[in-house]
Protein backbone atom coordinates (compact mmCIF):
# COMPACT_ATOMS: atom_id res chain seq x y z
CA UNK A 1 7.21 9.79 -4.08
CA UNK A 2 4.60 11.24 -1.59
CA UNK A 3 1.03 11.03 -2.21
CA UNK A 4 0.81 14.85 -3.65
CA UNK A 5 3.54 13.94 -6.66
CA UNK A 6 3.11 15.15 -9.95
CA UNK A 7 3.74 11.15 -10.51
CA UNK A 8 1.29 9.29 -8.01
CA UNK A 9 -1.29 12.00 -8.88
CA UNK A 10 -0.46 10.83 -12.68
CA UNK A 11 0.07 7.29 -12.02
CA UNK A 12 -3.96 7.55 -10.11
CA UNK A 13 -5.70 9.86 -12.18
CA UNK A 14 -8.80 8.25 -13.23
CA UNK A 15 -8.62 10.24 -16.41
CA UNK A 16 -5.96 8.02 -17.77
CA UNK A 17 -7.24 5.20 -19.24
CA UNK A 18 -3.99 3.13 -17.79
CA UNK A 19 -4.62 4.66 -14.26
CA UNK A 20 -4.08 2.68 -11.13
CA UNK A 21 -5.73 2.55 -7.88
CA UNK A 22 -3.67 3.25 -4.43
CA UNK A 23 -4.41 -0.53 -2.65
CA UNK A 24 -4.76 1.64 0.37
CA UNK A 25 -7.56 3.89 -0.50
CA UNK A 26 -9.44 0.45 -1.78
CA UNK A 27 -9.39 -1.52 0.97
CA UNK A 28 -12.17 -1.49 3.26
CA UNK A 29 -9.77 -2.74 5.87
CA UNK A 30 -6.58 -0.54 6.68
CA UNK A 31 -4.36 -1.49 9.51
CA UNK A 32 -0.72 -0.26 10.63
CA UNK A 33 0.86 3.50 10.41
CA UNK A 34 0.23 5.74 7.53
CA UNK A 35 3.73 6.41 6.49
CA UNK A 36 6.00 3.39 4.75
CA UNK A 37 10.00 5.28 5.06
CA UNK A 38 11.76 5.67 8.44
CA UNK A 39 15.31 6.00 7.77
CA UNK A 40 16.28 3.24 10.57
CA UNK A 41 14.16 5.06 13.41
CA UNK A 42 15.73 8.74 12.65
CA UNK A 43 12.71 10.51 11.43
CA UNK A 44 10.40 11.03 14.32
CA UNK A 45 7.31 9.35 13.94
CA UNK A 46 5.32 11.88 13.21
CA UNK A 47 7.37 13.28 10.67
CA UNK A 48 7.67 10.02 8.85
CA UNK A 49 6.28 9.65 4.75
CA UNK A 50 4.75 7.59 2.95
CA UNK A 51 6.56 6.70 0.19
CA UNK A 52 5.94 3.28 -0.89
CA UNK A 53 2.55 2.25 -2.59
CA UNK A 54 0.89 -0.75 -3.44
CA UNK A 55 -0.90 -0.17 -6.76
CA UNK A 56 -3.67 -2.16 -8.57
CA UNK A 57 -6.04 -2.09 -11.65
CA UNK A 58 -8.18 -4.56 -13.90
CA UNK A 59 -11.26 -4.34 -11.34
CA UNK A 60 -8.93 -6.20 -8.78
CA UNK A 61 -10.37 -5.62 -5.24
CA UNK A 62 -8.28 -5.39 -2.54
CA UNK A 63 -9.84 -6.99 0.88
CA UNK A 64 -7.57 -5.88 3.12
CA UNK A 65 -3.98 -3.57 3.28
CA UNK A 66 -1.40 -3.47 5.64
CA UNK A 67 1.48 -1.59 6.88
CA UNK A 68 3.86 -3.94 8.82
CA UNK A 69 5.29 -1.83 11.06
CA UNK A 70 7.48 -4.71 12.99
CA UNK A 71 10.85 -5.03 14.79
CA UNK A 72 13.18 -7.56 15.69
CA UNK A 73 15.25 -7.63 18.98
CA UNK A 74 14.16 -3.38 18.72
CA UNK A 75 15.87 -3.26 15.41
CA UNK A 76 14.23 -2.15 11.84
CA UNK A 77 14.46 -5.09 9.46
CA UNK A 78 14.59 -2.54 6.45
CA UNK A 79 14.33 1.82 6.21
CA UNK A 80 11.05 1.29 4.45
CA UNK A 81 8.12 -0.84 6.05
CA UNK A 82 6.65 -3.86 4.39
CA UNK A 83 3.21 -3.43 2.43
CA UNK A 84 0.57 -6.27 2.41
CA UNK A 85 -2.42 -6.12 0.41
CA UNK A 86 -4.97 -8.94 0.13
CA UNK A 87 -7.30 -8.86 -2.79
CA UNK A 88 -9.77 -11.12 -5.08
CA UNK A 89 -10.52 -10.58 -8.59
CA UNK A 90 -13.88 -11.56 -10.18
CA UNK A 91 -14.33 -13.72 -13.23
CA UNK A 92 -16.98 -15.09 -15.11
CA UNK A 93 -18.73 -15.62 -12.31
CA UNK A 94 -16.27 -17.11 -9.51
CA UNK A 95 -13.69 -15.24 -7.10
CA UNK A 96 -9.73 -15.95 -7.64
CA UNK A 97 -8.04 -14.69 -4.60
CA UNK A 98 -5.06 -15.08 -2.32
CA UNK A 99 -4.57 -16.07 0.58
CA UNK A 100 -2.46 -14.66 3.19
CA UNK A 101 0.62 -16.30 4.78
């Protein structure tokens, strides 16, 4: 679904009390393209959506997100690109994060 859905706009809407937040407009630190779906390398590149979301909620911060925009030999591993988001959540005082690969 692109980012002007009737359902992301739903699924985001801080009105909802069961709302969650697009990983990508939390993070301080955004790196890679700004679309996720490339049909193998057939859509141009500047035609190309995003369509693919990492979501989060619960007063979860997300530290960094990612799009991995990668090839192997100059072939597409997948028609969608691979999200990363990094995040910490704080608790009664101490941080539980991840950490990345």
């Amino acid at each position: 679904a692109s980012p002007e859905s009737d359902v992301i706009k739903h699924v985001t809407d801080p009105s909802n009390p069961e709302h969650l937040t697009d990983a990508r407009q939390a993070s301080a630190i955004v790196y890679g393209p700004a679309w996720s779906f490339h049909d193998f390398g057939k859509i141009p590149y500047d035609k190309r959506p995003l369509i693919d979301y990492v979501f989060v909620r619960n007063g979860l911060k997300v530290l960094r997100y990612g799009v991995l925009a990668e090839t192997e030999n100059n072939a597409f591993l997948s028609d969608h690109m691979y999200r990363y988001a990094l995040g910490s959540l704080a608790t009664a005082g101490r941080v539980i994060g991840t950490k990345p690969p």
